[in-house]
N, C-alpha and C. Protein backbone atom coordinates (compact mmCIF):
# COMPACT_ATOMS: atom_id res chain seq x y z
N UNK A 1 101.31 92.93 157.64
CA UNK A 1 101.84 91.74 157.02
C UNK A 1 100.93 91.26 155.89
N UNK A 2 99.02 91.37 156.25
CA UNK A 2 98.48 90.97 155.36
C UNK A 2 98.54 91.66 154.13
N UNK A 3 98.76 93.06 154.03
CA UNK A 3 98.93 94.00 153.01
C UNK A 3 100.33 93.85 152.26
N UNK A 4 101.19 93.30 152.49
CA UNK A 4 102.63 93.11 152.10
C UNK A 4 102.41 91.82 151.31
N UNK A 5 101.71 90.70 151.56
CA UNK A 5 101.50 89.31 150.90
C UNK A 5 100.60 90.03 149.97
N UNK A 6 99.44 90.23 149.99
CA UNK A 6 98.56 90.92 148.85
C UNK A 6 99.42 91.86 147.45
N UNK A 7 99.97 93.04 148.35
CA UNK A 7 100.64 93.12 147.21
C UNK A 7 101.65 93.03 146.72
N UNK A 8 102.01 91.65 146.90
CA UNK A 8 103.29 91.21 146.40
C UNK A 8 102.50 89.86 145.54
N UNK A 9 101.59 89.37 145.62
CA UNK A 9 100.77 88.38 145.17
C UNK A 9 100.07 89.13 143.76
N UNK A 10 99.69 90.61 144.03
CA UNK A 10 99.11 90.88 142.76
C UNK A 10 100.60 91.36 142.02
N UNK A 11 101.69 91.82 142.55
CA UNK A 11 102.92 92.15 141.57
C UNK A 11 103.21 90.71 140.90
N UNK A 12 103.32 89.99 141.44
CA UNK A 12 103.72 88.13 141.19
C UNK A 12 102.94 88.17 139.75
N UNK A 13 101.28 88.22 139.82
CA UNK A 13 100.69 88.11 138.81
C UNK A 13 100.47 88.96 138.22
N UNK A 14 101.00 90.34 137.89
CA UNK A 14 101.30 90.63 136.71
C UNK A 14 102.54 90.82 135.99
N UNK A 15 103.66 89.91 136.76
CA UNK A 15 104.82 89.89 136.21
C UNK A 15 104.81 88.36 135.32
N UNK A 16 103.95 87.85 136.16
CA UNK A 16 103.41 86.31 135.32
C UNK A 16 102.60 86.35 133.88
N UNK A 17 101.45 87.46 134.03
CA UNK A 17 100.75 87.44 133.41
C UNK A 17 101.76 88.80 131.87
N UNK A 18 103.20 89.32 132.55
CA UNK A 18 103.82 90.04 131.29
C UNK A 18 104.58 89.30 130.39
N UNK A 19 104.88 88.35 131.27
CA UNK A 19 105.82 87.01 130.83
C UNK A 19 104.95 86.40 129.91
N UNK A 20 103.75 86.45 130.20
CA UNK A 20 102.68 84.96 128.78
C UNK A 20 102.49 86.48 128.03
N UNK A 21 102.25 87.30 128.05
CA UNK A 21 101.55 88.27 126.82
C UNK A 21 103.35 88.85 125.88
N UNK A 22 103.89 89.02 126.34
CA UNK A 22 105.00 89.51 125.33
C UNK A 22 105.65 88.64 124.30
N UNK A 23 105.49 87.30 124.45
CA UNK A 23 106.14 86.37 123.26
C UNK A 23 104.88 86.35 122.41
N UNK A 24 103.57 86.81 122.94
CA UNK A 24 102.54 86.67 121.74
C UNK A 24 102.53 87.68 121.00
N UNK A 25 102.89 88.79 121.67
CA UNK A 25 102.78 90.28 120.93
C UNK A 25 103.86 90.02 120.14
N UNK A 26 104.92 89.38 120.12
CA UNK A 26 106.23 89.35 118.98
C UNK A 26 105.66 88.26 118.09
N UNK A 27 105.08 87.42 118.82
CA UNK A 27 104.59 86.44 117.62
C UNK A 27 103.56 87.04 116.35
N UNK A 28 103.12 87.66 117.03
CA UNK A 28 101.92 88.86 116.20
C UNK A 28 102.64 89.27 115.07
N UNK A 29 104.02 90.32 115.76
CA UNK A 29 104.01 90.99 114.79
C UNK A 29 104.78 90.11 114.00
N UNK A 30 105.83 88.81 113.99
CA UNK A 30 106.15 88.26 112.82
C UNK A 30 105.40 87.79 111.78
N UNK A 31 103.98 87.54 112.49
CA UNK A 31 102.77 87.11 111.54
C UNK A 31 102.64 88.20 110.78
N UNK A 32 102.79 89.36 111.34
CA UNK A 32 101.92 90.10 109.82
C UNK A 32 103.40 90.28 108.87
N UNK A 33 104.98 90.42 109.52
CA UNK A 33 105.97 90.80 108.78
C UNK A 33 105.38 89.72 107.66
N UNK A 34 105.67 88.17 108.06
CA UNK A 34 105.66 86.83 107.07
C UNK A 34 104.78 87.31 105.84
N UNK A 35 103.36 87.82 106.13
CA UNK A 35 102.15 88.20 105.43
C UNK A 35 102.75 88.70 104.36
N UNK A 36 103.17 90.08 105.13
CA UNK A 36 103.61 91.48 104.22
C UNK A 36 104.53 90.87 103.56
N UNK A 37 105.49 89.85 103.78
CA UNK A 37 106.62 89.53 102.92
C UNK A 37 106.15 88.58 101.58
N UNK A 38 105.42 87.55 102.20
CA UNK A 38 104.11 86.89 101.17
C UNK A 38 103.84 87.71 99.94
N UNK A 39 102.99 89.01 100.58
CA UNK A 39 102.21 89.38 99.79
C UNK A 39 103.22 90.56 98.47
N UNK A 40 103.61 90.93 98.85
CA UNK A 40 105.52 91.55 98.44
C UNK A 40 105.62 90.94 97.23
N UNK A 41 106.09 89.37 97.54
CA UNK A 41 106.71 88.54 96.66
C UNK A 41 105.65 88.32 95.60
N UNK A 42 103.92 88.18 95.71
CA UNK A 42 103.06 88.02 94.82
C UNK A 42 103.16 89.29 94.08
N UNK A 43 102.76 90.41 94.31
CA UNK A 43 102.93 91.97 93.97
C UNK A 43 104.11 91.78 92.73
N UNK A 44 105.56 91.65 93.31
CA UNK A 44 106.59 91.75 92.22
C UNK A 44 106.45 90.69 91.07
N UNK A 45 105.58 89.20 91.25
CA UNK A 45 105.23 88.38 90.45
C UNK A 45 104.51 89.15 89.44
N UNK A 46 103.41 89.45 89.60
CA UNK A 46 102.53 90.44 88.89
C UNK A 46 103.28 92.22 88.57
N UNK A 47 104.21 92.13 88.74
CA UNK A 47 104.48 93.36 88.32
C UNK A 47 105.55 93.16 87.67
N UNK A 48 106.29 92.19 87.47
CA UNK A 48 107.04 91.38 86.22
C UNK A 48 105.97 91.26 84.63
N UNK A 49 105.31 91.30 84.69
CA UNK A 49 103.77 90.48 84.01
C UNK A 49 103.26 91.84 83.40
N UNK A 50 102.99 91.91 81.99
CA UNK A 50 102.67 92.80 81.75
C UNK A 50 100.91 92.77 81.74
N UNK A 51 100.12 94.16 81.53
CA UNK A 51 98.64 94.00 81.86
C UNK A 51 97.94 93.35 83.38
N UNK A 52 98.86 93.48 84.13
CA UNK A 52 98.53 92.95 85.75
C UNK A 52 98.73 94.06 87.23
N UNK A 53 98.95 95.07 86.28
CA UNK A 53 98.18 96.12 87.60
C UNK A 53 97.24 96.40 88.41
N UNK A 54 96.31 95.81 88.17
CA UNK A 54 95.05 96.44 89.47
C UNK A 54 95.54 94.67 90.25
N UNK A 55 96.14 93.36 89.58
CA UNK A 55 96.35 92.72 90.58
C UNK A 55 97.64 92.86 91.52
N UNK A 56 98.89 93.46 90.81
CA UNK A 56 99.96 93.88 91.57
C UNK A 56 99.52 95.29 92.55
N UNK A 57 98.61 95.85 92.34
CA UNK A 57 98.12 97.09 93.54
C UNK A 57 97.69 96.22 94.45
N UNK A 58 96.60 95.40 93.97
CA UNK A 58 95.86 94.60 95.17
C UNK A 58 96.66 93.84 96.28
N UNK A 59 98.00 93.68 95.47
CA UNK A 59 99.14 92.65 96.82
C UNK A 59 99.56 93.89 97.18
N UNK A 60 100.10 94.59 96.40
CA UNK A 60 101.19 96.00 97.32
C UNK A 60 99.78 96.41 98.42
N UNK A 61 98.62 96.34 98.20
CA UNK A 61 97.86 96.82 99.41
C UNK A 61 97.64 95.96 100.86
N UNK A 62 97.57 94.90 100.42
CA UNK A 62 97.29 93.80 101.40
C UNK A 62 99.27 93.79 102.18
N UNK A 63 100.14 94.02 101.52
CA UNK A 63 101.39 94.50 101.92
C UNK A 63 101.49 95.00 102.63
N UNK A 64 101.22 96.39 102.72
CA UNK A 64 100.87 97.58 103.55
C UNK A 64 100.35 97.62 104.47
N UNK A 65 98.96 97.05 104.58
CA UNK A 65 98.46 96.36 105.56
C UNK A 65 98.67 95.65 106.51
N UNK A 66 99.66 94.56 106.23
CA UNK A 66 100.23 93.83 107.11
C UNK A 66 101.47 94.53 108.10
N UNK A 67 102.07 95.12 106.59
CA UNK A 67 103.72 95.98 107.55
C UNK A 67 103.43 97.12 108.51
N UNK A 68 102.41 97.19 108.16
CA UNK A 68 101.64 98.52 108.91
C UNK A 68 101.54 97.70 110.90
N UNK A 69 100.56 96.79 110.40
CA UNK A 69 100.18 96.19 111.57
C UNK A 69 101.69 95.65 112.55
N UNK A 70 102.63 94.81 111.53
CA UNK A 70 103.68 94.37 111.87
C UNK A 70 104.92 95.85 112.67
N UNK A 71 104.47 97.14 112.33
CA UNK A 71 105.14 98.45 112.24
C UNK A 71 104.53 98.97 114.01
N UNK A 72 102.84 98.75 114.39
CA UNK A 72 102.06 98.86 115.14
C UNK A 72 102.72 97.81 116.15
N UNK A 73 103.02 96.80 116.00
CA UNK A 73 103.52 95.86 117.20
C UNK A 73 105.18 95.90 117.83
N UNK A 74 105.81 95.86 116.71
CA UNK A 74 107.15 96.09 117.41
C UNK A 74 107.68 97.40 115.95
N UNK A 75 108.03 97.94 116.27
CA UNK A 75 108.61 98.82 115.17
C UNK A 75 110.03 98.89 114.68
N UNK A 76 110.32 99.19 113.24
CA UNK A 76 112.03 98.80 113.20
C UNK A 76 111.54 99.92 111.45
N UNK A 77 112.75 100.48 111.54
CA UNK A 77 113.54 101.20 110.74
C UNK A 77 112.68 100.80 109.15
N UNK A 78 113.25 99.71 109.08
CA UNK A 78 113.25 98.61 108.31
C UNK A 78 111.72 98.33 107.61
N UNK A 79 110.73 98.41 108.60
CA UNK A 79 109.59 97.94 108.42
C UNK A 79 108.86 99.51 107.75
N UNK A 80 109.43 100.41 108.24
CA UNK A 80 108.80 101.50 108.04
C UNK A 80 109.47 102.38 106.41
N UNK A 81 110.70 101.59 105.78
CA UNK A 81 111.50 101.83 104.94
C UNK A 81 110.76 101.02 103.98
N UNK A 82 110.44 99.78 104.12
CA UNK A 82 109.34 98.80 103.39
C UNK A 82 108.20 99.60 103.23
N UNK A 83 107.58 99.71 103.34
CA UNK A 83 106.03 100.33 103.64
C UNK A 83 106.09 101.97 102.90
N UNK A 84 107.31 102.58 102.51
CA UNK A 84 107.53 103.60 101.93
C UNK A 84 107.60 103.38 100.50
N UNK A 85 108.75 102.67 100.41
CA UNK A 85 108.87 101.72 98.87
C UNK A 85 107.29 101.41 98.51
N UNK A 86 106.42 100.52 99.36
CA UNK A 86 105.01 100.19 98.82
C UNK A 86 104.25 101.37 98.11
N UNK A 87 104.49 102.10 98.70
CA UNK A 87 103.71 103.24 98.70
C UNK A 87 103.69 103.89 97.52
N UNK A 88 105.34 104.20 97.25
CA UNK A 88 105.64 104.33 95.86
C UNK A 88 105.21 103.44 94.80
N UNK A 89 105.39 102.29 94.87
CA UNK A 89 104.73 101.13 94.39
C UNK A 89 103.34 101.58 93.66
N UNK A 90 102.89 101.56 94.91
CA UNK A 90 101.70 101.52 94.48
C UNK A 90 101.19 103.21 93.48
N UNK A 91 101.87 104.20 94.10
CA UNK A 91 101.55 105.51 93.49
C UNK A 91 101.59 105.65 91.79
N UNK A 92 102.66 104.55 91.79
CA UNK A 92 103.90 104.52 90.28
C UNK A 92 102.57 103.44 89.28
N UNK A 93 101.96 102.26 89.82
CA UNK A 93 101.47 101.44 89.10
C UNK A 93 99.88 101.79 88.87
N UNK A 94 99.67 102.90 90.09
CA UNK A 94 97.99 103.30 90.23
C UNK A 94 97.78 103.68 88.86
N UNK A 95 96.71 103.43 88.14
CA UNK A 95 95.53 103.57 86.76
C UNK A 95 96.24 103.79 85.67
N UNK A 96 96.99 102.60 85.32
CA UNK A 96 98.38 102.41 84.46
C UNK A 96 98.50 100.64 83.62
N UNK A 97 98.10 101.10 82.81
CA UNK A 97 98.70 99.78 81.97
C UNK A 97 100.25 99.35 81.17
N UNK A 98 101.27 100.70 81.78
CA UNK A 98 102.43 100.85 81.23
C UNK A 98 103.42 99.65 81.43
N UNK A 99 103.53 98.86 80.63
CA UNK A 99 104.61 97.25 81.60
C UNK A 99 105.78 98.68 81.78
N UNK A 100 106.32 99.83 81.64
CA UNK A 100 107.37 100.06 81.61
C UNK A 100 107.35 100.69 83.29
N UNK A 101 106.17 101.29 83.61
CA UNK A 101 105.69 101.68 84.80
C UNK A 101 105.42 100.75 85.41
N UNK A 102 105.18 99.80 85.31
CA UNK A 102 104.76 98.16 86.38
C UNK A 102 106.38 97.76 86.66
N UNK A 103 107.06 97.91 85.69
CA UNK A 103 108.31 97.03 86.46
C UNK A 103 108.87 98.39 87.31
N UNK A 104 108.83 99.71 87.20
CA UNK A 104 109.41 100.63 87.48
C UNK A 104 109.12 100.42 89.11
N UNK A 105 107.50 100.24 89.20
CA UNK A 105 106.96 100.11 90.20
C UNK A 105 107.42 98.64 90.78
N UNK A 106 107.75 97.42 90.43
CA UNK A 106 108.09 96.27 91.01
C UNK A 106 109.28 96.38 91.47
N UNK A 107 110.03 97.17 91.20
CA UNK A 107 111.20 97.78 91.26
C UNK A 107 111.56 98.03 92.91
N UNK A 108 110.62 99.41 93.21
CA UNK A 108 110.24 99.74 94.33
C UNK A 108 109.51 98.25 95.43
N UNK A 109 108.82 97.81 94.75
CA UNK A 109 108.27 96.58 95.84
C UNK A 109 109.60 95.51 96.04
N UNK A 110 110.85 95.52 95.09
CA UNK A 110 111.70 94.65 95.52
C UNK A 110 112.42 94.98 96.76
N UNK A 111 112.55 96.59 96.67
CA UNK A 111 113.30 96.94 97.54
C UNK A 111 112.53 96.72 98.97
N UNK A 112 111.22 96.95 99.06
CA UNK A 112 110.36 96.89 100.11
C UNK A 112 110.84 95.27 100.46
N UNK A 113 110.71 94.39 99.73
CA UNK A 113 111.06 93.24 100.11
C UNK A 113 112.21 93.03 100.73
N UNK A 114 113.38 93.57 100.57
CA UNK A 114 114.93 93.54 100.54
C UNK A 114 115.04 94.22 102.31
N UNK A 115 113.55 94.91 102.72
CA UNK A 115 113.54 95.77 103.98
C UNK A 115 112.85 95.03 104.63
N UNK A 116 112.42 94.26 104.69
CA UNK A 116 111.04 93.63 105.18
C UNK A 116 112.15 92.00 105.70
N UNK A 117 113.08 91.57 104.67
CA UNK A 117 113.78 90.53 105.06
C UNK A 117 114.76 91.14 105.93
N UNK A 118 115.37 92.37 106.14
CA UNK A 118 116.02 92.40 106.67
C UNK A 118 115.78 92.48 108.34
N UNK A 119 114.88 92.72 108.53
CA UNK A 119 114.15 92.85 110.10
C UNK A 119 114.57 90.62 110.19
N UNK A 120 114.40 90.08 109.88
CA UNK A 120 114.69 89.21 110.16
C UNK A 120 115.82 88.48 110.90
């Protein structure tokens, strides 16, 4: 009997303790989606803008970063379709002063954006 209360007391608490950790792990990962979506929207600011490439790389990176992490916590289609676009992004705008290549490349970060809202 004493072995039946025991472990039904430690099942209790870790069905308690799955219940408090899983709304944080989703909370997590909307934090980094929000980030990555943030940082998205600065990126295509600067990649509208001509002569602002190494600062539109610097958001498409901090982007990546986040969707990555946000990709690591709960994963979706979507997040991983974003984070592809960046990529390009960033490949298209890397050691380039071309405004014709910056928007080509903002281009790609809109769409990342357009993937990144849609998980929403």
């Amino acid at each position: 009997m004493a072995m039946i209360t025991r472990r039904l007391t430690i099942a209790l608490m870790g069905f308690w303790l799955a219940l408090f950790a899983a709304p944080q792990v989703v909370l997590a990962a909307n934090e980094h989606l929000e980030q990555a979506i943030s940082e998205t929207k600065k990126a295509i600011e600067y990649g509208e803008e001509p002569h602002h490439a190494s600062s539109f790389i610097e958001h498409v990176e901090n982007a990546i970063g986040h969707a990555e992490s946000a990709q690591k916590q709960e994963p979706s289609l979507h997040i991983e379709r974003g984070i592809k676009h960046l990529r390009s992004a960033k490949k298209i705008a890397y050691d380039t002063h071309s405004t014709r290549r910056l928007k080509a490349a903002a281009k790609h970060a809109k769409k990342a954006l357009s993937e990144f809202e849609a998980v929403k």
